[in-house]
C-alpha atoms as a PDB file:
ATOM      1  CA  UNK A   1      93.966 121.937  18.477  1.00  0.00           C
ATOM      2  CA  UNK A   2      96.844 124.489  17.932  1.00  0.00           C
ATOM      3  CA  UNK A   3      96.026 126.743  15.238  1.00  0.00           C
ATOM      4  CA  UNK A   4      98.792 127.111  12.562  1.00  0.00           C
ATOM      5  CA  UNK A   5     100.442 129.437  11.565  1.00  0.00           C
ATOM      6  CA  UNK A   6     100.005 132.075   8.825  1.00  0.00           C
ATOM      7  CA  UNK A   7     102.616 134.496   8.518  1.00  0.00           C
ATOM      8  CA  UNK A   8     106.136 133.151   8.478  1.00  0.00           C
ATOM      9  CA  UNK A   9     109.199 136.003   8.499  1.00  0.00           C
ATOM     10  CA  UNK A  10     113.079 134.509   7.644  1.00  0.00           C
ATOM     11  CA  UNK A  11     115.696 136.764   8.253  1.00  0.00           C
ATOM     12  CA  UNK A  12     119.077 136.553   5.689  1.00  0.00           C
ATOM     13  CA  UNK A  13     122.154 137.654   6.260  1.00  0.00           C
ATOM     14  CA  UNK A  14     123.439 135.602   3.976  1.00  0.00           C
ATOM     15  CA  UNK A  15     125.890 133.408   6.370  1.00  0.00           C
ATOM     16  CA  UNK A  16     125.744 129.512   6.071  1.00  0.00           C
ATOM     17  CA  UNK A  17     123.178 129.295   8.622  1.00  0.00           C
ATOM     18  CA  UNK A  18     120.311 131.267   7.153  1.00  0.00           C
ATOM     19  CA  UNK A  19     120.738 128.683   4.141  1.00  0.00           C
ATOM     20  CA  UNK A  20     118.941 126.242   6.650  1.00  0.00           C
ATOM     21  CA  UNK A  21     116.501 128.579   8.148  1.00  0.00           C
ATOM     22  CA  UNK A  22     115.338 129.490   4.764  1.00  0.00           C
ATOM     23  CA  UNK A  23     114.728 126.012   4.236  1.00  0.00           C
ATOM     24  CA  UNK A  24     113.418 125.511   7.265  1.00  0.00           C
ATOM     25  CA  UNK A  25     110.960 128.064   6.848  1.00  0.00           C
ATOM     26  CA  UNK A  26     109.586 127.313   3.776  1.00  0.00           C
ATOM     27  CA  UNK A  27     108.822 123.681   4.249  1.00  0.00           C
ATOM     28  CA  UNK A  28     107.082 125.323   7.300  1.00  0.00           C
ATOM     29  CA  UNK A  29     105.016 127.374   5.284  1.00  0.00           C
ATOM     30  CA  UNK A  30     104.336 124.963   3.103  1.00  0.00           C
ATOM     31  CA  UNK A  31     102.925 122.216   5.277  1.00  0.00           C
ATOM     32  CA  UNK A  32     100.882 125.076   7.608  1.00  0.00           C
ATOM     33  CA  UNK A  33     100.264 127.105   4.279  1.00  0.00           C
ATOM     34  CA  UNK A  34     101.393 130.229   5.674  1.00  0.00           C
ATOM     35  CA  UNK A  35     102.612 133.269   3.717  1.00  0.00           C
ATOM     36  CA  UNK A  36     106.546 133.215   4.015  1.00  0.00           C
ATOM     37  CA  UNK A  37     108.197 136.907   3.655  1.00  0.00           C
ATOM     38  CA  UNK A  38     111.901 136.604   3.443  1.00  0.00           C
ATOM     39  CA  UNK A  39     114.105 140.083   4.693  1.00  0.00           C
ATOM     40  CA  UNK A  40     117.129 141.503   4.710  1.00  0.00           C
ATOM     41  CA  UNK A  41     118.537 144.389   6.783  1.00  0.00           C
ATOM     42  CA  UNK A  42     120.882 146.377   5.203  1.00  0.00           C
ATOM     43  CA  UNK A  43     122.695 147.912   8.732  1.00  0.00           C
ATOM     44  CA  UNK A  44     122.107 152.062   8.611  1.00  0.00           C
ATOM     45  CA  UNK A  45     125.311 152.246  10.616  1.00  0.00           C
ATOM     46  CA  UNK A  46     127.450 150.457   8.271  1.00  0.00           C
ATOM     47  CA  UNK A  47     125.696 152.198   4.913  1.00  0.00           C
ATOM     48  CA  UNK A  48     126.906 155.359   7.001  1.00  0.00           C
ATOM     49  CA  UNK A  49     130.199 154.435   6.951  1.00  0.00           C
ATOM     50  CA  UNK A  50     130.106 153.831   3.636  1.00  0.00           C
ATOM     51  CA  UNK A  51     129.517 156.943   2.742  1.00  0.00           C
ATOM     52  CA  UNK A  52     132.014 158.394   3.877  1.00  0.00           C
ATOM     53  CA  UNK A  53     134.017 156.804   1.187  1.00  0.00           C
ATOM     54  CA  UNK A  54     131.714 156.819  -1.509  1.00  0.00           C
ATOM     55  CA  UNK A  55     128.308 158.378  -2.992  1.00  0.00           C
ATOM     56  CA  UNK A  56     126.120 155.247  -2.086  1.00  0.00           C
ATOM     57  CA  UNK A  57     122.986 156.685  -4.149  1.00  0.00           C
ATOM     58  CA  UNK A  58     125.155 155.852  -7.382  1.00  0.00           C
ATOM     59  CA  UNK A  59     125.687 152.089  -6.123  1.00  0.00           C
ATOM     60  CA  UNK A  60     122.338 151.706  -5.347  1.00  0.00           C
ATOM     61  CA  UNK A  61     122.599 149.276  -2.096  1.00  0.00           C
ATOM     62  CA  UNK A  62     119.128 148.349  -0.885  1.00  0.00           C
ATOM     63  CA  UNK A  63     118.888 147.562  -4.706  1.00  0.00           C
ATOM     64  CA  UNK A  64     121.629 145.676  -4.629  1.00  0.00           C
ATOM     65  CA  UNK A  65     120.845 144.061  -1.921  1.00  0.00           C
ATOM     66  CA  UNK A  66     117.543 142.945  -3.019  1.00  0.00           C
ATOM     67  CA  UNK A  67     118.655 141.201  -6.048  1.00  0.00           C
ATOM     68  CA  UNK A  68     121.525 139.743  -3.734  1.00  0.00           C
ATOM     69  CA  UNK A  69     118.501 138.247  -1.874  1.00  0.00           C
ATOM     70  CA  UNK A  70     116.468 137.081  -4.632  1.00  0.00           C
ATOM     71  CA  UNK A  71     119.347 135.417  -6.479  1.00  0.00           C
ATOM     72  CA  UNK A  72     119.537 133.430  -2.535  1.00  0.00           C
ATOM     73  CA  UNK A  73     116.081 132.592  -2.205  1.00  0.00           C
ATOM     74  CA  UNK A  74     116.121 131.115  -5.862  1.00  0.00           C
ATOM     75  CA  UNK A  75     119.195 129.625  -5.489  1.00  0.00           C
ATOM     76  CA  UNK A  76     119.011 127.631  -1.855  1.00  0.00           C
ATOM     77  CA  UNK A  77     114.922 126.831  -2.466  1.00  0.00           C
ATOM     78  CA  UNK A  78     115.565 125.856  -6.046  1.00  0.00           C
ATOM     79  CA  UNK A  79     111.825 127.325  -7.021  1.00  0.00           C
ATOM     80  CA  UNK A  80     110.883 123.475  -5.841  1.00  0.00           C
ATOM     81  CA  UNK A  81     108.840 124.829  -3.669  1.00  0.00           C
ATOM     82  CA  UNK A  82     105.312 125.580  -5.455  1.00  0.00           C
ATOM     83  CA  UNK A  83     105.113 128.783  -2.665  1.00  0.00           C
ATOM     84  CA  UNK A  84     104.590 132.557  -2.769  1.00  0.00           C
ATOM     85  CA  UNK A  85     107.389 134.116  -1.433  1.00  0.00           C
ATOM     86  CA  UNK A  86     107.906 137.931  -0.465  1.00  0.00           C
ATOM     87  CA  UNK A  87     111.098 139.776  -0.742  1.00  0.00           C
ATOM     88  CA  UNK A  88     111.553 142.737   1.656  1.00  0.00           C
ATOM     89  CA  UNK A  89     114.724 145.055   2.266  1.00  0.00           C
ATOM     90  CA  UNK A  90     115.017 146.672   5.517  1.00  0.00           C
ATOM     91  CA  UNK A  91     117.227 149.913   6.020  1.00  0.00           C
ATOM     92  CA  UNK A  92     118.404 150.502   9.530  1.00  0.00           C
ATOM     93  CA  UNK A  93     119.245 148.844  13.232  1.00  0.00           C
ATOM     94  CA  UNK A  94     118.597 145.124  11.746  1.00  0.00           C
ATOM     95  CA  UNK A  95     117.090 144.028  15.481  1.00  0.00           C
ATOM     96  CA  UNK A  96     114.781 147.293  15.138  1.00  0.00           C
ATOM     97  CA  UNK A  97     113.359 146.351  11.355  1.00  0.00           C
ATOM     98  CA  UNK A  98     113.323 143.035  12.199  1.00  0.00           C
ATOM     99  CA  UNK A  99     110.610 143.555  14.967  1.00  0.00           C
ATOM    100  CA  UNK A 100     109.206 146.113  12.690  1.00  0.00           C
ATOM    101  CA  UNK A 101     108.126 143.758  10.076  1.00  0.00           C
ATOM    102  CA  UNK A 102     107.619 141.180  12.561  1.00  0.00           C
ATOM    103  CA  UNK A 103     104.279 143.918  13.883  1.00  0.00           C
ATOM    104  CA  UNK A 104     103.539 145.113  10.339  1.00  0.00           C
ATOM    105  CA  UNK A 105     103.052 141.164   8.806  1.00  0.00           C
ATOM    106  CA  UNK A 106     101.476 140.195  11.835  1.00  0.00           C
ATOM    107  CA  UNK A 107     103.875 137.457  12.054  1.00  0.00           C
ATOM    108  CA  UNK A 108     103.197 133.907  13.809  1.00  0.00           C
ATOM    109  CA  UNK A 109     106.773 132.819  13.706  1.00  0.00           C
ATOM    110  CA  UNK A 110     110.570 134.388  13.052  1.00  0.00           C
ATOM    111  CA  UNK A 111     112.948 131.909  11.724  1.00  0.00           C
ATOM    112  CA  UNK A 112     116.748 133.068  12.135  1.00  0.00           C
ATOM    113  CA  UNK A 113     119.987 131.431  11.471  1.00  0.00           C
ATOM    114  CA  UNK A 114     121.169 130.639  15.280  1.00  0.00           C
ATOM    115  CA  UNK A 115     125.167 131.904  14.957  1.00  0.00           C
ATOM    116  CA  UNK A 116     124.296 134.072  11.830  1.00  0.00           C
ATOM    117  CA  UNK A 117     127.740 136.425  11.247  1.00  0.00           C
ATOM    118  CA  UNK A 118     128.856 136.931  15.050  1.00  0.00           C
ATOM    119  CA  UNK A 119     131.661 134.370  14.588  1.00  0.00           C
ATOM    120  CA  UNK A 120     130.938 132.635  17.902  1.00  0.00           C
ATOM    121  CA  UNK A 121     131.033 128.998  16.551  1.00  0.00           C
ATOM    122  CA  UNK A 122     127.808 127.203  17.725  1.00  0.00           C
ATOM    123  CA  UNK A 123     126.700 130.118  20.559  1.00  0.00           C
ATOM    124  CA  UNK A 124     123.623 131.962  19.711  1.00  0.00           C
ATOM    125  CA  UNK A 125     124.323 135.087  18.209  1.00  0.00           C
ATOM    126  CA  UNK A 126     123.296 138.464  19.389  1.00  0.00           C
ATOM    127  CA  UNK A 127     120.906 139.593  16.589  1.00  0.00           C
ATOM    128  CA  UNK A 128     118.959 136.294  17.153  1.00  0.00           C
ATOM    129  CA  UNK A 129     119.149 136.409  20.879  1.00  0.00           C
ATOM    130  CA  UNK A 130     117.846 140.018  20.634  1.00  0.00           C
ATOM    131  CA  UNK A 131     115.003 138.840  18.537  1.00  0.00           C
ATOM    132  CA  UNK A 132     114.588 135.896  21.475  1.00  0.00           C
ATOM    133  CA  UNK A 133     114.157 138.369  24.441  1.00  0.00           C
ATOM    134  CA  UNK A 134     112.170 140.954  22.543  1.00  0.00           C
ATOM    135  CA  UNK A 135     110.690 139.987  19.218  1.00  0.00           C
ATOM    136  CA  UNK A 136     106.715 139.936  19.736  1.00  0.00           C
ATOM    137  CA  UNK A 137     106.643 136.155  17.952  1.00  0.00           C
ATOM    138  CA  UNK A 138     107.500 132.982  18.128  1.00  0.00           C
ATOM    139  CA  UNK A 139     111.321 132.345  16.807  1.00  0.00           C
ATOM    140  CA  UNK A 140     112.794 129.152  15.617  1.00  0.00           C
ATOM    141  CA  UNK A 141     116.605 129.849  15.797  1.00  0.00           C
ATOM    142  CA  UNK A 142     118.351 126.828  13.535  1.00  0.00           C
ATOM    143  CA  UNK A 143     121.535 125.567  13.720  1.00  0.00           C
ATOM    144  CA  UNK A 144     123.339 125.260  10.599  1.00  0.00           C
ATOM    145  CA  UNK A 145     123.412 121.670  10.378  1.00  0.00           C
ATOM    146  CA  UNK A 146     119.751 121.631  10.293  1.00  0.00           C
ATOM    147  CA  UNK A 147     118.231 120.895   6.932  1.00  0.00           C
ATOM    148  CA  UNK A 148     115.542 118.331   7.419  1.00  0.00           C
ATOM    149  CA  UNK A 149     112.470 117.272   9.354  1.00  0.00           C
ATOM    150  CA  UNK A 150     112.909 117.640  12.637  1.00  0.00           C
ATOM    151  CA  UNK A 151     113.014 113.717  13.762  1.00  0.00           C
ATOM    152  CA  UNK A 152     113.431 114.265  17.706  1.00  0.00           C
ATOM    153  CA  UNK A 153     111.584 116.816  19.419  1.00  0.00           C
ATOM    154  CA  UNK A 154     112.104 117.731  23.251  1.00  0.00           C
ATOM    155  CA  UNK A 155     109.675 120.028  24.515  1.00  0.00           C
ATOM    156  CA  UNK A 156     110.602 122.005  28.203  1.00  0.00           C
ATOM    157  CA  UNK A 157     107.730 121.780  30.437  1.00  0.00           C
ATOM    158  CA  UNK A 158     107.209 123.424  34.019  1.00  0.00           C
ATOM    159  CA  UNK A 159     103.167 124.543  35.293  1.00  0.00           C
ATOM    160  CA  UNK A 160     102.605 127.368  33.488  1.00  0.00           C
ATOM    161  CA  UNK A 161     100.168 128.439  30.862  1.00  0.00           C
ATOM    162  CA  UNK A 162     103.189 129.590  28.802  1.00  0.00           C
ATOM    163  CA  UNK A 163     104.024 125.473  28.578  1.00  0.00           C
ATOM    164  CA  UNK A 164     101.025 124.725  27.798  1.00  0.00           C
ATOM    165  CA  UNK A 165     101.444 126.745  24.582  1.00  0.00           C
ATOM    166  CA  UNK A 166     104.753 125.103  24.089  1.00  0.00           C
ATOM    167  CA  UNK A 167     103.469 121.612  24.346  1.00  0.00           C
ATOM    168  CA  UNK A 168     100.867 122.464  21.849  1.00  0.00           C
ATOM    169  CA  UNK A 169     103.522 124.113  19.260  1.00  0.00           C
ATOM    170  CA  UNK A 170     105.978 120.708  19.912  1.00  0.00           C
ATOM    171  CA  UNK A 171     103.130 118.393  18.980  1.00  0.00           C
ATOM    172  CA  UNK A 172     102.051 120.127  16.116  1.00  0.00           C
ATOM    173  CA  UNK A 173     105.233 119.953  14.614  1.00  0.00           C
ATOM    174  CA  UNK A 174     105.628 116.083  15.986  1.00  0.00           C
ATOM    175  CA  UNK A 175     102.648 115.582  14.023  1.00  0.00           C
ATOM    176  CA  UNK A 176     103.822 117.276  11.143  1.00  0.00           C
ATOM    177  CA  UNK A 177     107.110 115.766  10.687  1.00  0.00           C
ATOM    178  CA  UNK A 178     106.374 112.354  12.396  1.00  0.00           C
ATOM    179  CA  UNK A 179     108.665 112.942  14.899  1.00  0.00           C
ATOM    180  CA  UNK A 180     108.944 111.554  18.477  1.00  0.00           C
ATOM    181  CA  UNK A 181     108.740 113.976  20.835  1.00  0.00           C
ATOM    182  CA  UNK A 182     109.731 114.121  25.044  1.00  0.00           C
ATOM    183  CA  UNK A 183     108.415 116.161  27.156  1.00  0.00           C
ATOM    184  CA  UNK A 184     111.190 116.936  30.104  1.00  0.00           C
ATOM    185  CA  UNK A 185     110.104 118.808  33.311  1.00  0.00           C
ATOM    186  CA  UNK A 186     112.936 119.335  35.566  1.00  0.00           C
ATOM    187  CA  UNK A 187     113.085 120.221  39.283  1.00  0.00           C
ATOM    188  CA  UNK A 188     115.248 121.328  41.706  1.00  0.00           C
ATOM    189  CA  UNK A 189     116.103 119.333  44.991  1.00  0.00           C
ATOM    190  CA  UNK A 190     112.918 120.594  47.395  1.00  0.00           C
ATOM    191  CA  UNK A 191     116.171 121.096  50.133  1.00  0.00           C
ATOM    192  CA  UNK A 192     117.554 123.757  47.290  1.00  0.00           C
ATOM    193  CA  UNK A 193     113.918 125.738  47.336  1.00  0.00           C
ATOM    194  CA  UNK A 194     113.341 126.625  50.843  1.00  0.00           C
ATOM    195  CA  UNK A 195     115.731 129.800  50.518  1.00  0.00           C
ATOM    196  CA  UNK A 196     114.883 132.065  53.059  1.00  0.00           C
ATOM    197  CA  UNK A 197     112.706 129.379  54.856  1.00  0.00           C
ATOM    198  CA  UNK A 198     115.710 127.393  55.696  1.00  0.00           C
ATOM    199  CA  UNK A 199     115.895 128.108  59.688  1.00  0.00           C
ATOM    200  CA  UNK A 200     112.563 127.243  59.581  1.00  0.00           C
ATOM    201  CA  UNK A 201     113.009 123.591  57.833  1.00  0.00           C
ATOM    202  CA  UNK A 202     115.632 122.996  60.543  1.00  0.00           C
ATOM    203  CA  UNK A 203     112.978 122.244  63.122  1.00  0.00           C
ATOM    204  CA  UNK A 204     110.283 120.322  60.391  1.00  0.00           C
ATOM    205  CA  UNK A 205     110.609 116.923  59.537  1.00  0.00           C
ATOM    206  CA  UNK A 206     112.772 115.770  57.414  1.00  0.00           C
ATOM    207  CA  UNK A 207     111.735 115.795  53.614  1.00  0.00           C
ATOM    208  CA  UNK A 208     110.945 112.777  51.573  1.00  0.00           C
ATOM    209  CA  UNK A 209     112.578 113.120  47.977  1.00  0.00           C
ATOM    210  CA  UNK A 210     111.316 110.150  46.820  1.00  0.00           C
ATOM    211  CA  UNK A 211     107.862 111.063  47.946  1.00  0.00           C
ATOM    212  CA  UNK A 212     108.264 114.164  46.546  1.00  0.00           C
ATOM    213  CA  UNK A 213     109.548 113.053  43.251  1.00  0.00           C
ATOM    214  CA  UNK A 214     106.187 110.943  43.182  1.00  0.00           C
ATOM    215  CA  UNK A 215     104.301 113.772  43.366  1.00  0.00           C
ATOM    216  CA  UNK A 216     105.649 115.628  40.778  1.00  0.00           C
ATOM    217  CA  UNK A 217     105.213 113.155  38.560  1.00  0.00           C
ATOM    218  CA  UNK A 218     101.646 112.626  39.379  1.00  0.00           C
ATOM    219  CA  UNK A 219     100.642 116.345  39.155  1.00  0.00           C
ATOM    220  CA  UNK A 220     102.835 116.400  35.652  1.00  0.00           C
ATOM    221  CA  UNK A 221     100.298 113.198  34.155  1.00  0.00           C
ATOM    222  CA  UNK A 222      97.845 115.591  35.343  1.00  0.00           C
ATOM    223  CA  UNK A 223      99.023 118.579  33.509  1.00  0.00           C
ATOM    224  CA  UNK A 224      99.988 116.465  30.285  1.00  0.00           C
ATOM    225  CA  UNK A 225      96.800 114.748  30.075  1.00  0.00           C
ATOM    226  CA  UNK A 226      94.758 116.677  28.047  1.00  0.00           C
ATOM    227  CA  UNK A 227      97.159 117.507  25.256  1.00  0.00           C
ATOM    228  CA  UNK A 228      97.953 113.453  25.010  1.00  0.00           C
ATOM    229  CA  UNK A 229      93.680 112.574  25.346  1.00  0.00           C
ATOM    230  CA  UNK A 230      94.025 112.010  21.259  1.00  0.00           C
ATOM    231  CA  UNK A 231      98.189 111.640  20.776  1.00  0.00           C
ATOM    232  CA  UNK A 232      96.783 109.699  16.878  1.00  0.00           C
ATOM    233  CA  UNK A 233      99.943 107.083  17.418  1.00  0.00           C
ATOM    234  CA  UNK A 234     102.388 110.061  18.471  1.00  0.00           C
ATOM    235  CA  UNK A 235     105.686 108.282  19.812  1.00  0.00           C
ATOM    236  CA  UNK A 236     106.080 110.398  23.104  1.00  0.00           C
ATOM    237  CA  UNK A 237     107.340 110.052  26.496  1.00  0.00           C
ATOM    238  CA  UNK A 238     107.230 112.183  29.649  1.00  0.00           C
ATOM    239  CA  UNK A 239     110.417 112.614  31.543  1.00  0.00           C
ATOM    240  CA  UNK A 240     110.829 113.743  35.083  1.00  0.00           C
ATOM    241  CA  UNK A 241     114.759 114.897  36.030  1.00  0.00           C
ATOM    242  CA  UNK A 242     116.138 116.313  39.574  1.00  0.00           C
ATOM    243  CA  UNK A 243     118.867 118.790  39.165  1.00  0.00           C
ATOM    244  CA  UNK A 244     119.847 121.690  40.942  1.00  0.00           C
ATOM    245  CA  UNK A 245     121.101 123.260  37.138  1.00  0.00           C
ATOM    246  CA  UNK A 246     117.810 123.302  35.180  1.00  0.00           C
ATOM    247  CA  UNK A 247     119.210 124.570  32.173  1.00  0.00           C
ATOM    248  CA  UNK A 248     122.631 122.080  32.526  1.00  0.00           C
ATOM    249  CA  UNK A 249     119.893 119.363  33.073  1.00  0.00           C
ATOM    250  CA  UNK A 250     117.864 120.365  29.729  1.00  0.00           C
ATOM    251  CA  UNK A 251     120.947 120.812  27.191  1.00  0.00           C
ATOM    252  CA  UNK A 252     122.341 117.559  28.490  1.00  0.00           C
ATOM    253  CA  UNK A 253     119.258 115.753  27.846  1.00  0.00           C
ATOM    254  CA  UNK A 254     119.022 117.234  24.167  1.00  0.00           C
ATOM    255  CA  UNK A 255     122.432 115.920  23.890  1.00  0.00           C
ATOM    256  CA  UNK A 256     121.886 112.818  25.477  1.00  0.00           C
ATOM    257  CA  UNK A 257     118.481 112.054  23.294  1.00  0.00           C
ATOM    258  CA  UNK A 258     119.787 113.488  19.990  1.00  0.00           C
ATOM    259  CA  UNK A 259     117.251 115.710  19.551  1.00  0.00           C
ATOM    260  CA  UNK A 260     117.596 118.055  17.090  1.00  0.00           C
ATOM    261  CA  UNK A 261     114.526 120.533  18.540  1.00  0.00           C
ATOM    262  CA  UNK A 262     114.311 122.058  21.773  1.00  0.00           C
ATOM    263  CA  UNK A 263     110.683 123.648  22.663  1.00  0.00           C
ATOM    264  CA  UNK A 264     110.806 126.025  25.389  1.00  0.00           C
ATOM    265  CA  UNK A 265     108.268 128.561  26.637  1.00  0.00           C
ATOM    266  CA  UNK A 266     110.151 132.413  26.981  1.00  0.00           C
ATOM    267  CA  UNK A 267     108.331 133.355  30.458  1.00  0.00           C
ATOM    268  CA  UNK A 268     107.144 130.949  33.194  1.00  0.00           C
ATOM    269  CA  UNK A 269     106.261 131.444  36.807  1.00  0.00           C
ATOM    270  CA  UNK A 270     107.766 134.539  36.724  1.00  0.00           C
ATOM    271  CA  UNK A 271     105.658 136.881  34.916  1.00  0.00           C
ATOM    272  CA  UNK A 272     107.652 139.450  33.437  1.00  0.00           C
ATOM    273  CA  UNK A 273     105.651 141.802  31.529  1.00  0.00           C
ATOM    274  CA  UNK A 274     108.941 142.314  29.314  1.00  0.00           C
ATOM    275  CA  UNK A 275     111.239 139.428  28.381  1.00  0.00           C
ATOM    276  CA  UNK A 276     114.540 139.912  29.528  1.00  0.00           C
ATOM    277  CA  UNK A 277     116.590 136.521  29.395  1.00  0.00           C
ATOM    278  CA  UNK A 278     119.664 137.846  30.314  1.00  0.00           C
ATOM    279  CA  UNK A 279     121.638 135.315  32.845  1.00  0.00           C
ATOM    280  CA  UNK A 280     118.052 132.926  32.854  1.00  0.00           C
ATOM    281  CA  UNK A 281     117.935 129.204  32.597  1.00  0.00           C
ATOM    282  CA  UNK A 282     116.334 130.341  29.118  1.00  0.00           C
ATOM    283  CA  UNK A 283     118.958 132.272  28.177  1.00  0.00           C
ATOM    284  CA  UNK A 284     121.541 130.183  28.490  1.00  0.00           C
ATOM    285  CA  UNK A 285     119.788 127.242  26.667  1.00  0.00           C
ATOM    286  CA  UNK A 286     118.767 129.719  23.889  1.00  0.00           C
ATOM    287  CA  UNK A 287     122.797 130.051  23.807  1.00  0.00           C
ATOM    288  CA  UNK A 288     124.219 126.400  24.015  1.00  0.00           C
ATOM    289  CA  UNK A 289     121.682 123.866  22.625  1.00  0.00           C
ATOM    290  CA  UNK A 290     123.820 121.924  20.384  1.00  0.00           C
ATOM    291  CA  UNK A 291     120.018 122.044  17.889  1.00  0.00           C
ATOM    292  CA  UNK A 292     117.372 124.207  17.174  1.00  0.00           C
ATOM    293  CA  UNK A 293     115.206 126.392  19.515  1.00  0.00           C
ATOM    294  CA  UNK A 294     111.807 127.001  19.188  1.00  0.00           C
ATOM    295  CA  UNK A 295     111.042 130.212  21.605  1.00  0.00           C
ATOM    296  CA  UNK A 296     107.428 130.019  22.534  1.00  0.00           C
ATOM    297  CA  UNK A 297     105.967 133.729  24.060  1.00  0.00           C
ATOM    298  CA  UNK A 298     102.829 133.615  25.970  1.00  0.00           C
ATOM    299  CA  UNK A 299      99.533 134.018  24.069  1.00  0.00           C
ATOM    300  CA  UNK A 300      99.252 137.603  25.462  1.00  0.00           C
ATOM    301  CA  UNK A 301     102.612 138.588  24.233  1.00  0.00           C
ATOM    302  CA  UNK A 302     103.076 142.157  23.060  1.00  0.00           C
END
């Protein structure tokens, strides 16, 4: 059974979005009774700039700033949460402290406002999707219309043993919050794979896609079954979809299904050492889920 986690890290930057990830996170840390540290990163390049106007030792802005962030934790969790919670002030590159106290907590999980201050409507914004390709966690990235159990859960699934840890993370929150939860694998035409291979598939037979398509589905039961052996009730269902756009496929299902949590593993097949989404099917659902993201790293991440 998936272990839960322990350390839970929300970054503020005090746009409308971090309201609900602060939320978000402390009901998470309440129900997996993890320690929740809440930071803010005052940026060293803008407290630079600053000073060239004024002598920011007299105004005192970390301190500022940290009773800025206390009056917002008290305020948005009400104190109705009966739940430890640490306040921390970063100084410096806000993705670089960010990771920093990410290592130094031994965090389980980042939670982050998705758009936070970039202004790009509902897109991802860049602090998060920095913290996506490189923090050494787990990050939740919430939308800001996101203030509740999570009711509909889709969880990504391909072969590898970085699914397998997202499956395990999508039915421990399905558990937790009652939720029903699908579990999509999508794959490509088997014409569209051949690649370099395709003077050679001129002269094979001709390929079955409904055969294949059997197949797949048989070897995903396969895959599935041990997580479902004991599903206690769960409401789940396993969905297989063809599409040559993998990510276009995924996003249109969330949309489709309602869900308001997508659970995707950050590396697959490919086994990059380093996590570099940039112009990945990742990526770009990390960027235009119209819910939540939960970015699962492997188990021997970092």
């Amino acid at each position: 059974m998936m272990k839960a986690w322990q350390q839970i890290i929300v970054g503020i930057d005090f746009s409308r979005p971090c309201i609900n990830a602060l939320r978000e996170a402390a009901r998470m840390a309440q129900w997996s009774g993890a320690q929740l540290t809440v930071i803010h990163v005052v940026d060293q390049a803008a407290l630079e700039a600053i000073g060239q106007q004024v002598d920011v030792k007299k105004i005192d802005v970390p301190g500022r700033a940290e009773r800025r962030l206390k009056d917002f934790v008290e305020q948005h969790l009400q104190l109705k949460l009966e739940l430890p919670v640490n306040i921390e002030i970063g100084v410096g590159h806000p993705f670089e402290e960010m990771v920093a106290a990410c290592e130094a907590h031994r965090a389980d999980l980042l939670v982050m406002g998705a758009q936070g201050n970039s202004g790009r409507g509902w897109r991802t914004g860049v602090l998060a999707s920095n913290c996506v390709r490189r923090a050494p966690v787990e990050v939740l990235l919430v939308r800001g219309f996101q203030d509740q159990r999570f009711c509909k859960i889709l969880v990504c699934v391909d072969f590898s043993e970085t699914a397998k840890h997202a499956i395990e993370q999508g039915l421990m929150i399905a558990r937790q919050d009652r939720a029903e939860v699908e579990f999509l694998y999508v794959y490509q035409p088997i014409t569209e794979m051949t690649g370099d291979l395709a003077a050679f598939v001129q002269i094979m037979p001709p390929v079955n896609n409904v055969d294949y398509r059997k197949t797949v589905e048989k070897d995903l039961q396969i895959f599935m079954q041990p997580f479902l052996a004991s599903r206690d009730d769960l409401e789940y269902r396993i969905r297989v979809v063809e599409n040559s756009r993998v990510a276009d496929a995924i996003i249109d299902r969330a949309n489709d299904s309602g869900a308001d949590l997508v659970v995707l593993g950050t590396r697959g097949r490919a086994g990059l050492k380093r996590l570099l989404l940039l112009g990945t099917t990742a990526e770009r659902i990390v960027s235009d889920a119209p819910c939540s993201v939960l970015t699962v790293k492997p188990k021997t991440h970092g």
